[in-house]
Protein backbone atom coordinates (compact mmCIF):
# COMPACT_ATOMS: atom_id res chain seq x y z
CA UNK A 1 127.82 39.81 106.44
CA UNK A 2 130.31 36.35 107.22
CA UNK A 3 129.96 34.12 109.30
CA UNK A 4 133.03 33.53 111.73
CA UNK A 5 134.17 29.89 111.70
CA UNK A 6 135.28 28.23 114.73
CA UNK A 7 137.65 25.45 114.33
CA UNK A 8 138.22 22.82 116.60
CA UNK A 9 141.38 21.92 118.77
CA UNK A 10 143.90 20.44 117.03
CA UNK A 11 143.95 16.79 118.73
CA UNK A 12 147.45 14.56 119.12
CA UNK A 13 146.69 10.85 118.67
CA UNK A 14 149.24 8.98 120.81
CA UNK A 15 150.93 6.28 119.02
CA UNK A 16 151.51 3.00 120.44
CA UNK A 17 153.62 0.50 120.41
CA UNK A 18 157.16 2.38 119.32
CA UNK A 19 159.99 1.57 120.36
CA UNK A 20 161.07 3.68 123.54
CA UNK A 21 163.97 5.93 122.82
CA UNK A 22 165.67 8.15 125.47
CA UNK A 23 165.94 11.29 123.49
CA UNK A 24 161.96 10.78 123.16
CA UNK A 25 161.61 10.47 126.90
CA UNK A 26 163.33 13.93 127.37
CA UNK A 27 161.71 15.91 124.51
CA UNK A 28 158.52 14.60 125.95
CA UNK A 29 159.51 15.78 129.70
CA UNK A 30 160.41 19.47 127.91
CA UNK A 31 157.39 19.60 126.07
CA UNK A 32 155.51 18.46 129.44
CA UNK A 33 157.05 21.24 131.69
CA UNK A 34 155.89 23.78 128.70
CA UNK A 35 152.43 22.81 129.09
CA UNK A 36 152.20 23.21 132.26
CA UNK A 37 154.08 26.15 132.37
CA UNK A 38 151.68 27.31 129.71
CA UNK A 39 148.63 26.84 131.51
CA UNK A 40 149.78 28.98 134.47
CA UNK A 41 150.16 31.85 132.19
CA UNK A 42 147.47 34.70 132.66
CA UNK A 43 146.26 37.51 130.44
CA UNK A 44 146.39 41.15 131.65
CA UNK A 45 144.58 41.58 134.76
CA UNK A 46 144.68 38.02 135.64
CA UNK A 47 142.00 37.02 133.06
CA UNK A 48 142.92 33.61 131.44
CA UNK A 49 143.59 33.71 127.68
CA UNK A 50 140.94 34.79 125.23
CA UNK A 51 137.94 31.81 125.06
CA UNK A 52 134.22 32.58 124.38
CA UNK A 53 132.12 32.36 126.90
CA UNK A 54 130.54 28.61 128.18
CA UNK A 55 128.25 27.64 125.35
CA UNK A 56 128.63 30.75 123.68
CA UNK A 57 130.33 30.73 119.80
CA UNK A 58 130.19 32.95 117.09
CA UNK A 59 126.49 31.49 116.09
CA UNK A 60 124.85 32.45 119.23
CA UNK A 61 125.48 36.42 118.24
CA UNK A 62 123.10 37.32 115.39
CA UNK A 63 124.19 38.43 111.84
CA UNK A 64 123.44 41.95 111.43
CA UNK A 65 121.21 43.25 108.43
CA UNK A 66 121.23 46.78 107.63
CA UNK A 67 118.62 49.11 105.66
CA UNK A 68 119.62 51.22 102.76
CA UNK A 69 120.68 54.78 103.69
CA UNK A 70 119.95 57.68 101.40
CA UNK A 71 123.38 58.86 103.11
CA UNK A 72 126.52 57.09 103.77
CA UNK A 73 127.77 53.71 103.55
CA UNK A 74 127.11 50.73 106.00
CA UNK A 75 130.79 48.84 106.98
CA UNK A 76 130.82 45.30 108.90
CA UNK A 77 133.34 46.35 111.31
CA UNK A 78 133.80 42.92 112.76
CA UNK A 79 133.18 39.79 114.61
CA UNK A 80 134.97 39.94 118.02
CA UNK A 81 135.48 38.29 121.50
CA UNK A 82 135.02 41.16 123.58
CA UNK A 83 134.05 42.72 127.17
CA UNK A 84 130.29 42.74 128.06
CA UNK A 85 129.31 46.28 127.40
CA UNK A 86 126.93 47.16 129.26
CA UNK A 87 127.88 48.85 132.60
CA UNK A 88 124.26 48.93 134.34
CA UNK A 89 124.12 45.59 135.97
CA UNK A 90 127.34 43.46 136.69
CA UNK A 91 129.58 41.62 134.08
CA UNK A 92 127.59 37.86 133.20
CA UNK A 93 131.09 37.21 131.50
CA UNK A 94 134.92 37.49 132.77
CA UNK A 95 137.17 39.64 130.34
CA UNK A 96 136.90 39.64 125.98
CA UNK A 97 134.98 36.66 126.17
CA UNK A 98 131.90 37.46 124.78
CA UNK A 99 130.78 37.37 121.24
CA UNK A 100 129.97 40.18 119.68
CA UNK A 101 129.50 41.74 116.23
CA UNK A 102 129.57 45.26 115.19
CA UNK A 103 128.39 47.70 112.21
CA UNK A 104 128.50 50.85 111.15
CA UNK A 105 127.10 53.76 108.97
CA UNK A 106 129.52 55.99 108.26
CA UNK A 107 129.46 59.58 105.78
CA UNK A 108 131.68 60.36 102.75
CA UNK A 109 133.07 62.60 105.23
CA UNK A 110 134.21 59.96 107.25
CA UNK A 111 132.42 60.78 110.12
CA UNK A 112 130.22 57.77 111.59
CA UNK A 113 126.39 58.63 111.93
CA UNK A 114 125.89 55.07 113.43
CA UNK A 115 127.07 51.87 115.24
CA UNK A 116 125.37 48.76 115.94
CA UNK A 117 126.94 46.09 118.52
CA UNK A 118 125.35 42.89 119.31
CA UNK A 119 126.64 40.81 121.96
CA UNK A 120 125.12 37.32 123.51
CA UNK A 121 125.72 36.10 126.83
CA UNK A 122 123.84 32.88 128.13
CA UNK A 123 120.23 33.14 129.38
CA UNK A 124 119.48 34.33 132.10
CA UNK A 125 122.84 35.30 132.79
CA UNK A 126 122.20 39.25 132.76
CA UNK A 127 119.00 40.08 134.32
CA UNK A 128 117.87 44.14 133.50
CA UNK A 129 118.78 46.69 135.82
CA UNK A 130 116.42 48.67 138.08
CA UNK A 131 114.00 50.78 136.44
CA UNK A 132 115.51 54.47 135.19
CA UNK A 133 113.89 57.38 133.70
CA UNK A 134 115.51 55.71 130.65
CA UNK A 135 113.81 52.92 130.65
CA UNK A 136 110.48 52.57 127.67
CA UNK A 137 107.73 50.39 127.80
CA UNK A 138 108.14 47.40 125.43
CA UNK A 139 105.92 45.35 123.81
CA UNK A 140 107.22 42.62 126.44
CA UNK A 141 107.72 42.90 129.91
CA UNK A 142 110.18 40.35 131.91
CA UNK A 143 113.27 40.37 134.23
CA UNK A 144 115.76 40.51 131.11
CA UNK A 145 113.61 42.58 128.81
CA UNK A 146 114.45 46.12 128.94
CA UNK A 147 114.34 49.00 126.23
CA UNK A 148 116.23 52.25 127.16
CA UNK A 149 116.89 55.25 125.17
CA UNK A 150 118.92 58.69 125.73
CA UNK A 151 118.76 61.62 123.26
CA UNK A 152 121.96 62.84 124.09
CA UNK A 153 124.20 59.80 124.98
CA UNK A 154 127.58 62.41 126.02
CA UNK A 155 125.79 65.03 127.86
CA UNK A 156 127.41 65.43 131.20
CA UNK A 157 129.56 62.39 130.01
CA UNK A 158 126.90 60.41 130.82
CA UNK A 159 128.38 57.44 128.46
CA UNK A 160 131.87 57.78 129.62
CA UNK A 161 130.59 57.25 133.30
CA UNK A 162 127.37 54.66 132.89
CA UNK A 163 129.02 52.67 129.62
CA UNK A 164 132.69 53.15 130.26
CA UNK A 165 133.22 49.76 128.80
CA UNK A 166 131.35 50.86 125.62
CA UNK A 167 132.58 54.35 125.56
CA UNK A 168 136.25 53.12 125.77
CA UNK A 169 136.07 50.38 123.32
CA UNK A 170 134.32 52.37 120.38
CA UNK A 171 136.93 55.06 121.02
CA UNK A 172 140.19 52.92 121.56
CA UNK A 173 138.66 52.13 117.57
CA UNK A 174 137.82 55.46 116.32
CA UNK A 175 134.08 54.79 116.15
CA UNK A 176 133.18 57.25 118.14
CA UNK A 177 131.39 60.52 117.12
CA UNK A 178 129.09 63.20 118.11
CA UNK A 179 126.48 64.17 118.82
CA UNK A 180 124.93 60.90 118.95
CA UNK A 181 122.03 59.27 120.67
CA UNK A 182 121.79 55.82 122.77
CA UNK A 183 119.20 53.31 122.57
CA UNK A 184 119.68 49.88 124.54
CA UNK A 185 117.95 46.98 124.25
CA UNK A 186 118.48 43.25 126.37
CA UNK A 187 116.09 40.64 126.02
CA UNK A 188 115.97 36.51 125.64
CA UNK A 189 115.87 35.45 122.31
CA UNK A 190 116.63 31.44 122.06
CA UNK A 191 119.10 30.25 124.62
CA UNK A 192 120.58 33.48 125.22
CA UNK A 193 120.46 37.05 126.56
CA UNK A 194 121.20 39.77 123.52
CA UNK A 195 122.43 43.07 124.17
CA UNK A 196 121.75 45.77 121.23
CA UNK A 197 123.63 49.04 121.53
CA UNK A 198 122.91 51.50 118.92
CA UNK A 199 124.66 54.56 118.64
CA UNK A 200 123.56 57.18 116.14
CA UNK A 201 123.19 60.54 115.23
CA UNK A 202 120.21 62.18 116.82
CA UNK A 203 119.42 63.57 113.41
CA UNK A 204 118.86 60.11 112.05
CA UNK A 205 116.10 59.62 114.94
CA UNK A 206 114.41 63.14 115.44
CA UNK A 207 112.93 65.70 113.04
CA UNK A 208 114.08 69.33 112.66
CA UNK A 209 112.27 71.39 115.66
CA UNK A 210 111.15 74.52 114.12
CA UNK A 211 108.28 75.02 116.49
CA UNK A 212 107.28 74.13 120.13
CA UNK A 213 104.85 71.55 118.55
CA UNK A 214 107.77 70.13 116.73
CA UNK A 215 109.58 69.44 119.66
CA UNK A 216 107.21 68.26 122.00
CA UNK A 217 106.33 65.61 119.49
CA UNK A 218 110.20 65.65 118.30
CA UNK A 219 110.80 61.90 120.83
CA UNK A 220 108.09 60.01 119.49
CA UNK A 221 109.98 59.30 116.17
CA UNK A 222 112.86 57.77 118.01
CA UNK A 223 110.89 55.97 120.40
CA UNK A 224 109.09 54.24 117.85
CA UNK A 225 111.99 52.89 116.14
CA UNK A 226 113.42 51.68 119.55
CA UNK A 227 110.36 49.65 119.68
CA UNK A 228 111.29 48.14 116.43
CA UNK A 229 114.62 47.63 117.15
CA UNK A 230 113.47 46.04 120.31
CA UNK A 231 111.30 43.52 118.19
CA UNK A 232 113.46 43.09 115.74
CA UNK A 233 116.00 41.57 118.41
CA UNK A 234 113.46 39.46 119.84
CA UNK A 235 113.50 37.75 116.64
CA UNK A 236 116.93 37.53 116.23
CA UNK A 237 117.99 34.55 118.26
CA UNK A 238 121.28 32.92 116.98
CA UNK A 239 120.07 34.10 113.09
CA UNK A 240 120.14 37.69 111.81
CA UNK A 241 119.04 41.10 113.51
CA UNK A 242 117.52 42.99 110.81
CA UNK A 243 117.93 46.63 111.90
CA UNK A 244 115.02 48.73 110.69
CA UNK A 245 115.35 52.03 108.72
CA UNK A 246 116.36 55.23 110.21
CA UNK A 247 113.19 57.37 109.88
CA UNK A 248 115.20 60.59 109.12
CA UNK A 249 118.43 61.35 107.56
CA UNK A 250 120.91 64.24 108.46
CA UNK A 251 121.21 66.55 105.93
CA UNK A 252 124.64 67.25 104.37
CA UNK A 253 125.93 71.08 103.99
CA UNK A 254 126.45 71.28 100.39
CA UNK A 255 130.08 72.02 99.37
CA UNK A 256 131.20 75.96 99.59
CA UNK A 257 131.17 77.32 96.18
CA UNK A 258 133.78 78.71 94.44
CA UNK A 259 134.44 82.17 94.20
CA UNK A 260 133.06 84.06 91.32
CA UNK A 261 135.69 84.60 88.72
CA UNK A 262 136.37 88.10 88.39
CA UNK A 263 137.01 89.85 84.72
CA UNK A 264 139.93 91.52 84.24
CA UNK A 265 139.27 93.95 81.88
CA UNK A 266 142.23 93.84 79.11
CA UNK A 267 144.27 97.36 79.40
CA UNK A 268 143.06 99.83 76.07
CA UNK A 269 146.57 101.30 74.10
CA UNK A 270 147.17 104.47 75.15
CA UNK A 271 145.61 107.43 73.45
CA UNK A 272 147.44 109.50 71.13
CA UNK A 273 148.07 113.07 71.38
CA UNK A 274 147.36 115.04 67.75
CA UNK A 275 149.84 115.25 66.36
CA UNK A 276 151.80 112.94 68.18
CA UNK A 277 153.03 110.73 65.34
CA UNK A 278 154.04 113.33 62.74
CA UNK A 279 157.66 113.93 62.58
């Protein structure tokens, strides 16, 4: 995990007391004109250049803290200044402005079995959405406290349309994979609102269904570790998110085998015929 530093503006001291030179007058009107000419320039879209949102730096997103995986290998995939994610309620931030940190658990294989994004936006600044079918129960109840979880986050593109932001972004990155499952999580923790999206392989969250039994109690597993996750944010603040263990994981299809080796018997000298070797 690192820590992104944010350095300060460079600041010009102006000098006084020089003697005034011409030339020094007009590289100072050329370098004027720039700036201003500079400060009417606009990002894509018409957002103004990259900055992090009021108040917001790389301190107020928590650190993120992974638990070992019998499978795989967790990756920091970043620290970023990116779009708010979350496409249920409307944008607290304008454009990649908001920080946000991301990690991953990806398979020998290369395939990713999960991603973890944290973002912070101000207090108060993204209050939860209406009620869904989606929506759990947490251990706290408030305007921007709200634990939701899918089983099967691409099922009648139900990311692509709800998320697009997310869907897009973790694609555009090749972080995407399937199947996977969705659990969401936005609560106040310090001065800010944090956002946890957790993509992951529904294997990771549910046991192997073998009977009806199995499957009607199949969801409790995952919803009890959203309710971790979901305390495990509120605790977060502007320190570290320590994201609990994965209570099952996906078991990998052992390599083909190789083909038996087949014996070639060696070919026997041909038999002689009596007689065959007298003159």
């Amino acid at each position: 995990m690192f820590r992104t530093a944010m350095h300060a503006p460079t600041r010009l001291a102006a000098a006084t007391g020089a003697p005034f030179h011409p030339w020094r007058a007009a590289l100072g009107a050329l370098a004027l004109a720039a700036a201003l000419t500079g400060c009417a320039v606009r990002g894509p879209a018409g957002h103004a250049p990259t900055a992090p949102s009021p108040g917001m730096g790389a301190d107020a997103v928590p650190l993120i803290a992974v638990p070992p995986s019998n499978v795989g290998a967790w990756r920091e995939l970043g620290y970023f200044l990116a779009p708010w994610m979350a496409g249920d309620t409307p944008a607290p931030a304008d454009g990649p402005s908001v920080p946000t940190r991301v990690a991953g658990l990806r398979r020998d294989d290369g395939q990713w079995l999960a991603i973890v994004l944290v973002q912070a936006v101000p207090a108060g600044s993204a209050p939860c959405p209406a009620p869904t079918s989606l929506h759990m129960v947490s251990s706290r109840l408030g305007d921007d406290d709200c634990l939701r979880l899918r089983g099967n986050a691409d099922f009648d593109h139900w990311l692509e349309q709800q998320h697009s932001v997310l869907y897009h972004w973790l694609e555009g990155r090749g972080w995407g994979s399937r199947p996977r499952a969705w659990v969401g999580y936005r609560a106040r923790a310090g001065g800010s609102t944090i956002e946890v999206h957790v993509l992951a392989d529904p294997a990771l969250l549910e046991p192997a269904t073998r009977n009806n039994s199995d499957f009607l109690a199949g969801g409790q597993s995952a919803q009890q570790w959203a309710q971790r996750l979901a305390a495990a944010t509120r605790a977060a603040g502007g320190g570290t998110l320590s994201v609990p263990p994965f209570p099952f994981a996906p078991q990998i299809a052992p390599p083909a085998s190789a083909p038996a080796s087949v014996q070639i018997p060696s070919p026997r000298p041909p038999a002689q015929t009596p007689g065959g070797n007298r003159p």
